[in-house]
N, C-alpha and C. Protein backbone atom coordinates (compact mmCIF):
# COMPACT_ATOMS: atom_id res chain seq x y z
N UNK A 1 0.83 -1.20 0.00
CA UNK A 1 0.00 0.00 0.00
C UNK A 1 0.87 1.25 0.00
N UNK A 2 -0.01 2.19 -0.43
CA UNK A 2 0.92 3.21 -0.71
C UNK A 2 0.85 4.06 1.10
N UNK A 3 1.99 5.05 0.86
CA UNK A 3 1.83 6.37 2.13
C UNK A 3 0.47 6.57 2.38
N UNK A 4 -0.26 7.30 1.45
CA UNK A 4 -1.29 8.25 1.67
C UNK A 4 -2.72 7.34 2.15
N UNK A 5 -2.67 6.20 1.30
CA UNK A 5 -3.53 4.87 1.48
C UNK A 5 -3.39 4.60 3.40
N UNK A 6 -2.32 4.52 4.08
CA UNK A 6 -1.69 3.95 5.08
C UNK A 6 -2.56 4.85 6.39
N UNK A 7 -1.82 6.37 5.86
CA UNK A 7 -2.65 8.00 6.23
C UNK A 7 -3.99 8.34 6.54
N UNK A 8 -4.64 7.39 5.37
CA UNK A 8 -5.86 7.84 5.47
C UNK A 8 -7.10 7.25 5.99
N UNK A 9 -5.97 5.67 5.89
CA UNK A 9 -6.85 4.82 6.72
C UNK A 9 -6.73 4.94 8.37
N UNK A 10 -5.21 5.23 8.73
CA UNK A 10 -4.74 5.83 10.11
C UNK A 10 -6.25 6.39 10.32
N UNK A 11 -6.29 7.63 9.60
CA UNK A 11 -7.50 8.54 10.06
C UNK A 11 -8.99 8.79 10.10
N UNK A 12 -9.48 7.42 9.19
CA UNK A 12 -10.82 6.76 8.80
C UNK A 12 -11.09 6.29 10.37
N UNK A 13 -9.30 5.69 11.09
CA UNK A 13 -9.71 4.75 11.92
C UNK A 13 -10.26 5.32 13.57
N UNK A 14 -8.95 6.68 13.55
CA UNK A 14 -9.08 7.67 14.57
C UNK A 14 -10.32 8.59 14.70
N UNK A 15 -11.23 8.50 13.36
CA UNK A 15 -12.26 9.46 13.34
C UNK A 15 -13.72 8.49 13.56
N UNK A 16 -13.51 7.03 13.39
CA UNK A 16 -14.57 6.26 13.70
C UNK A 16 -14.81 5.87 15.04
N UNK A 17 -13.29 5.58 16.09
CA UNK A 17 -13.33 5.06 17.31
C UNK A 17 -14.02 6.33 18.12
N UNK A 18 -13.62 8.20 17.52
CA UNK A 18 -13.39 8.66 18.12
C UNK A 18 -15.31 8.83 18.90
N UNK A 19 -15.68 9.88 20.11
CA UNK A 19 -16.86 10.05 20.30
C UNK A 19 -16.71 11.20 20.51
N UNK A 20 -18.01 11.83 19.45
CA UNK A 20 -18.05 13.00 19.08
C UNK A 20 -19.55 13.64 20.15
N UNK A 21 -19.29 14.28 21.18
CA UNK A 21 -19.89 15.19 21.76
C UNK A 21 -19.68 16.81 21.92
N UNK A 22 -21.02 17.52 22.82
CA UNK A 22 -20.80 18.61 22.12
C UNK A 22 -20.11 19.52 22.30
N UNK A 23 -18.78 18.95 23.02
CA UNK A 23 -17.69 19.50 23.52
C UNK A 23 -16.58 19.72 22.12
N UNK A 24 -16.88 18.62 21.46
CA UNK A 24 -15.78 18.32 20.01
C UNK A 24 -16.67 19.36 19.15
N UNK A 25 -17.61 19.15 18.95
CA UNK A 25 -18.62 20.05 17.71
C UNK A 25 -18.08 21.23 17.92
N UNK A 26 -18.57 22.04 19.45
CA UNK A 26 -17.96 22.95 19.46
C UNK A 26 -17.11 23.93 19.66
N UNK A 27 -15.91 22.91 19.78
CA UNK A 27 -14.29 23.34 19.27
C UNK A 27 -14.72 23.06 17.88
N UNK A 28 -15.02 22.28 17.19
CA UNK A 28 -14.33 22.50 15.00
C UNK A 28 -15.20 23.62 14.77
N UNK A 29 -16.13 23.90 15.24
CA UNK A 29 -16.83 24.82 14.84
C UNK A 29 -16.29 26.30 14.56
N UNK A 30 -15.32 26.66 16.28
CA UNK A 30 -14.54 27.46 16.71
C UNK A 30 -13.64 27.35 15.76
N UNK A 31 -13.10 27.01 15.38
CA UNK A 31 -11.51 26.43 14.99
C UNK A 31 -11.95 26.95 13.15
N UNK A 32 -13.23 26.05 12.74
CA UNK A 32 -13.41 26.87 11.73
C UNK A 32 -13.65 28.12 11.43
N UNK A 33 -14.29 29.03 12.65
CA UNK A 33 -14.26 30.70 12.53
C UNK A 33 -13.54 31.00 12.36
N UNK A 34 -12.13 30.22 13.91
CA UNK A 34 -10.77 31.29 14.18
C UNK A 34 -9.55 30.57 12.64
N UNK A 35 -9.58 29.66 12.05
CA UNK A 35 -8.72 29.11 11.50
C UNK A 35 -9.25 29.21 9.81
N UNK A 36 -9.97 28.25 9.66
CA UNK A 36 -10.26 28.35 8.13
C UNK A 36 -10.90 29.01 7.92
N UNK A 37 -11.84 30.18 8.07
CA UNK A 37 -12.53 31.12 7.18
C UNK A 37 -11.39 32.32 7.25
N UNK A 38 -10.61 32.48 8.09
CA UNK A 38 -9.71 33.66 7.52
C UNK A 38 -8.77 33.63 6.45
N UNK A 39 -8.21 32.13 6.41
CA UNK A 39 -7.50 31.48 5.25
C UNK A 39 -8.72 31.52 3.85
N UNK A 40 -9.56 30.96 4.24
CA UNK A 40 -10.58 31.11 2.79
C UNK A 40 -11.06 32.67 2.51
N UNK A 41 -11.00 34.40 3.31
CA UNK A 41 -11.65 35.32 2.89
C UNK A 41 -9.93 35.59 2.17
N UNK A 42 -8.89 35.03 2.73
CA UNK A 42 -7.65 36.20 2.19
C UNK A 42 -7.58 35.49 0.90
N UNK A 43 -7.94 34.25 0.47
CA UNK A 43 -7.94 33.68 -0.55
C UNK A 43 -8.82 33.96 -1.88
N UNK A 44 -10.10 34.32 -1.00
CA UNK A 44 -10.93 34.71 -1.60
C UNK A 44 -10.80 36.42 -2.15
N UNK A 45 -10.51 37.17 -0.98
CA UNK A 45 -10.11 38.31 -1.64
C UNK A 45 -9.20 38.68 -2.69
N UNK A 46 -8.40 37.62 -2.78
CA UNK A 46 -7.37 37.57 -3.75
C UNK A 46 -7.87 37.17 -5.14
N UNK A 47 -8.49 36.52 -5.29
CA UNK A 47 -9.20 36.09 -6.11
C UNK A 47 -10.39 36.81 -7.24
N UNK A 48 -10.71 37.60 -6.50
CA UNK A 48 -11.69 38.95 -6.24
C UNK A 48 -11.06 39.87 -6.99
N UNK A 49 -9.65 40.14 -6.57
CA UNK A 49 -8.71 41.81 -6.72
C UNK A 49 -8.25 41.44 -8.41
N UNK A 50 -8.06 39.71 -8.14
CA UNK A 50 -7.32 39.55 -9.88
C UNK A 50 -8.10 39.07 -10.61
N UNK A 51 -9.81 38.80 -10.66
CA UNK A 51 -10.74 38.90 -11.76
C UNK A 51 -11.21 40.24 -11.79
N UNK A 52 -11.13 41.00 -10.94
CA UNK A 52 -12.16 42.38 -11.42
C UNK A 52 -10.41 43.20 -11.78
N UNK A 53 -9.48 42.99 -11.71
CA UNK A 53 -8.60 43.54 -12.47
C UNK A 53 -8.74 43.21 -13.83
N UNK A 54 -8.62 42.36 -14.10
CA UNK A 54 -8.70 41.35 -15.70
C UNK A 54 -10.17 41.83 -16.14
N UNK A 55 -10.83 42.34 -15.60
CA UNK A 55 -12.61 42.54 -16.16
C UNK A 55 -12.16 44.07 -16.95
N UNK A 56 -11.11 44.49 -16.48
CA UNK A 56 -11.02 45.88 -17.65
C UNK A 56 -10.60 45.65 -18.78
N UNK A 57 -10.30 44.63 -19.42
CA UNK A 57 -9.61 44.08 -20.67
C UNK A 57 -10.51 42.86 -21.33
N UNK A 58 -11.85 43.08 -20.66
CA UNK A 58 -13.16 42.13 -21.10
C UNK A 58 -14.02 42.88 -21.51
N UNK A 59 -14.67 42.04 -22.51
CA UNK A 59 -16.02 42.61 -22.67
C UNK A 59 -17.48 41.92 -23.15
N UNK A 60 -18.69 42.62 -22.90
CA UNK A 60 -19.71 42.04 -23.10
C UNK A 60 -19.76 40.94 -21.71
N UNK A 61 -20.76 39.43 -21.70
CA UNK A 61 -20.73 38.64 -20.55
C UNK A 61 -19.51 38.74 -19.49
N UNK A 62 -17.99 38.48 -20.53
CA UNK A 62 -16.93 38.07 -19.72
C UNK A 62 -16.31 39.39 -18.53
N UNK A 63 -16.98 40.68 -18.95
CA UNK A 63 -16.89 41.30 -18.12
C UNK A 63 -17.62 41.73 -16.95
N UNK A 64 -18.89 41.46 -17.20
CA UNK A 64 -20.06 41.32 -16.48
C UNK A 64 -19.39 40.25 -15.36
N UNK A 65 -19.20 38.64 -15.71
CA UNK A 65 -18.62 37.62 -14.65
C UNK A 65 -17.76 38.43 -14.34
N UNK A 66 -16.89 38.90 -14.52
CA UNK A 66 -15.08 38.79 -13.64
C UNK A 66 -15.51 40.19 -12.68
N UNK A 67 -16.51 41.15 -13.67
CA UNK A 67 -16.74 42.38 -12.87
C UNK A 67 -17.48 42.44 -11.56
N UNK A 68 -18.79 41.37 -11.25
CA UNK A 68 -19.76 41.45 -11.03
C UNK A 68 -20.32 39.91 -10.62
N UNK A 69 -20.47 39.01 -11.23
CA UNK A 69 -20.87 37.59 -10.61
C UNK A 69 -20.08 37.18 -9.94
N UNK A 70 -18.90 37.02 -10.53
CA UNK A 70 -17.93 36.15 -9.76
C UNK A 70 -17.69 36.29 -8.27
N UNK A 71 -17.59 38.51 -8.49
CA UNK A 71 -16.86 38.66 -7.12
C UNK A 71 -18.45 38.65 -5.97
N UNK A 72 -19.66 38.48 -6.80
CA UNK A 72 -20.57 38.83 -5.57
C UNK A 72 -20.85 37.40 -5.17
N UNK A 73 -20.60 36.53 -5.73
CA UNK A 73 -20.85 35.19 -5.64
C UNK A 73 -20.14 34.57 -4.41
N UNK A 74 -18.49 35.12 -5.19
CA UNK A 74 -17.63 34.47 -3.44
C UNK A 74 -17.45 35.33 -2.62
N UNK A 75 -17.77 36.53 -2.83
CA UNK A 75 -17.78 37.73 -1.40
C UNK A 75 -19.01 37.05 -0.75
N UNK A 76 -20.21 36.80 -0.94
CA UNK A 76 -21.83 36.67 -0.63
C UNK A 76 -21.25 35.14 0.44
N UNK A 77 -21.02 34.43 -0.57
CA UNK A 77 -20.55 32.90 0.03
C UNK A 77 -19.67 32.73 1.53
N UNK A 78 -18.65 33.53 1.50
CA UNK A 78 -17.77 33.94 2.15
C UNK A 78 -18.62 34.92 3.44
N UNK A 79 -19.18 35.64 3.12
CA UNK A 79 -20.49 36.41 4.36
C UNK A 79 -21.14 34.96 4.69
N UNK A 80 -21.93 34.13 4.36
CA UNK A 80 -23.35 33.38 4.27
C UNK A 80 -22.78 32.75 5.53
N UNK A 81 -21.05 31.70 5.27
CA UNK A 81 -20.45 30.83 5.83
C UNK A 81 -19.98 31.72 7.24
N UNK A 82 -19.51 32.95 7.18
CA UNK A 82 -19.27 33.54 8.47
C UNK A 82 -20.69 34.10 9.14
N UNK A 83 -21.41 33.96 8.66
CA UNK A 83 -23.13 34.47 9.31
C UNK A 83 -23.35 33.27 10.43
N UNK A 84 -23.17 31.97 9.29
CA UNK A 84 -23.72 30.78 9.85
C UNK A 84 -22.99 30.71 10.66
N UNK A 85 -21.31 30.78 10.95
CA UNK A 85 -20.54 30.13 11.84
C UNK A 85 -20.55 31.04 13.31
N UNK A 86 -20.63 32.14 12.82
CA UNK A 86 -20.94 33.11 14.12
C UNK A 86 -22.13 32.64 14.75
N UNK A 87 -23.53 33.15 14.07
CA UNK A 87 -24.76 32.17 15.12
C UNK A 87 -24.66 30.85 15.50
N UNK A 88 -24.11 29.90 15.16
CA UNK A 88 -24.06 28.80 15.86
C UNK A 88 -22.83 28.90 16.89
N UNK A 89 -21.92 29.61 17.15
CA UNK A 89 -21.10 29.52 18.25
C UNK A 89 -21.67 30.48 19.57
N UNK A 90 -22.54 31.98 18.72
CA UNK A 90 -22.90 32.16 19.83
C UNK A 90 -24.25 31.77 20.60
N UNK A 91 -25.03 31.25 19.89
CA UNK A 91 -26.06 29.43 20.33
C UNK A 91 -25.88 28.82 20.96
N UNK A 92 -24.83 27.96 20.61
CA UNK A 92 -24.15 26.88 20.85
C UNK A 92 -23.05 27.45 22.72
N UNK A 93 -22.77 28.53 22.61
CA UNK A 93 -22.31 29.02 23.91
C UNK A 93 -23.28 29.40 24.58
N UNK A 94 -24.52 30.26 24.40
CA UNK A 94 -25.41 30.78 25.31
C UNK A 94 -25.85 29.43 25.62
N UNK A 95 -26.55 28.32 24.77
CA UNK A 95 -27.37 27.31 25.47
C UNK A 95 -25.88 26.53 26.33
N UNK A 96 -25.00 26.59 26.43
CA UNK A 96 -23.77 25.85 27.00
C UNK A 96 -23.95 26.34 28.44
N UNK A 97 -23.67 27.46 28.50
CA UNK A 97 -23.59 28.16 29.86
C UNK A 97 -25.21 28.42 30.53
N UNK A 98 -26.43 28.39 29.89
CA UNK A 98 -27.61 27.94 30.89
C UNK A 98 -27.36 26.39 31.30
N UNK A 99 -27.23 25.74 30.63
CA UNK A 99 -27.48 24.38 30.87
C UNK A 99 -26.38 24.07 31.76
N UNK A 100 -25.16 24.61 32.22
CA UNK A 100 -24.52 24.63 33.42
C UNK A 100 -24.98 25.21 34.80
């Protein structure tokens, strides 16, 4: 078998034994606010700065997308996913601390 085969079963195996309560939920939850959505907006902004640059050297549809769909699509996406992740942590903390 290969490395990655070896890797992934390692982690099929660590993620099946493991028990997921709502102590684990909400740390990834956290972890996805504080960790991966800031990596996905700087990515995303980047992304953003060098199609609506390139939209001045387009025209007709292709400038419309690079000007206008594209960037409201993953700016919008990028809001929707930090909307959602914010109300469920602060949910997920208010009902935490009554129920203590």
């Amino acid at each position: 078998m290969s490395k990655w085969t070896d890797i992934r079963d390692s982690i099929e195996q660590t993620v099946s034994d493991m028990q997921i309560d709502e102590q684990v939920k909400q740390a990834v939850t956290q972890q996805c606010y504080d960790m991966i959505l800031p990596s996905l907006r700087k990515l995303g902004d980047g992304f953003v700065d060098a199609i609506k640059a390139q939209s001045a050297d387009e025209s007709g549809w292709c400038k419309v997308r690079d000007a206008i769909v594209l960037p409201a699509l993953i700016e919008g996406s990028l809001w929707l996913v930090e909307l959602v992740l914010k109300k469920t942590i602060e949910k997920t903390t208010a009902s935490s601390t009554v129920a203590v």
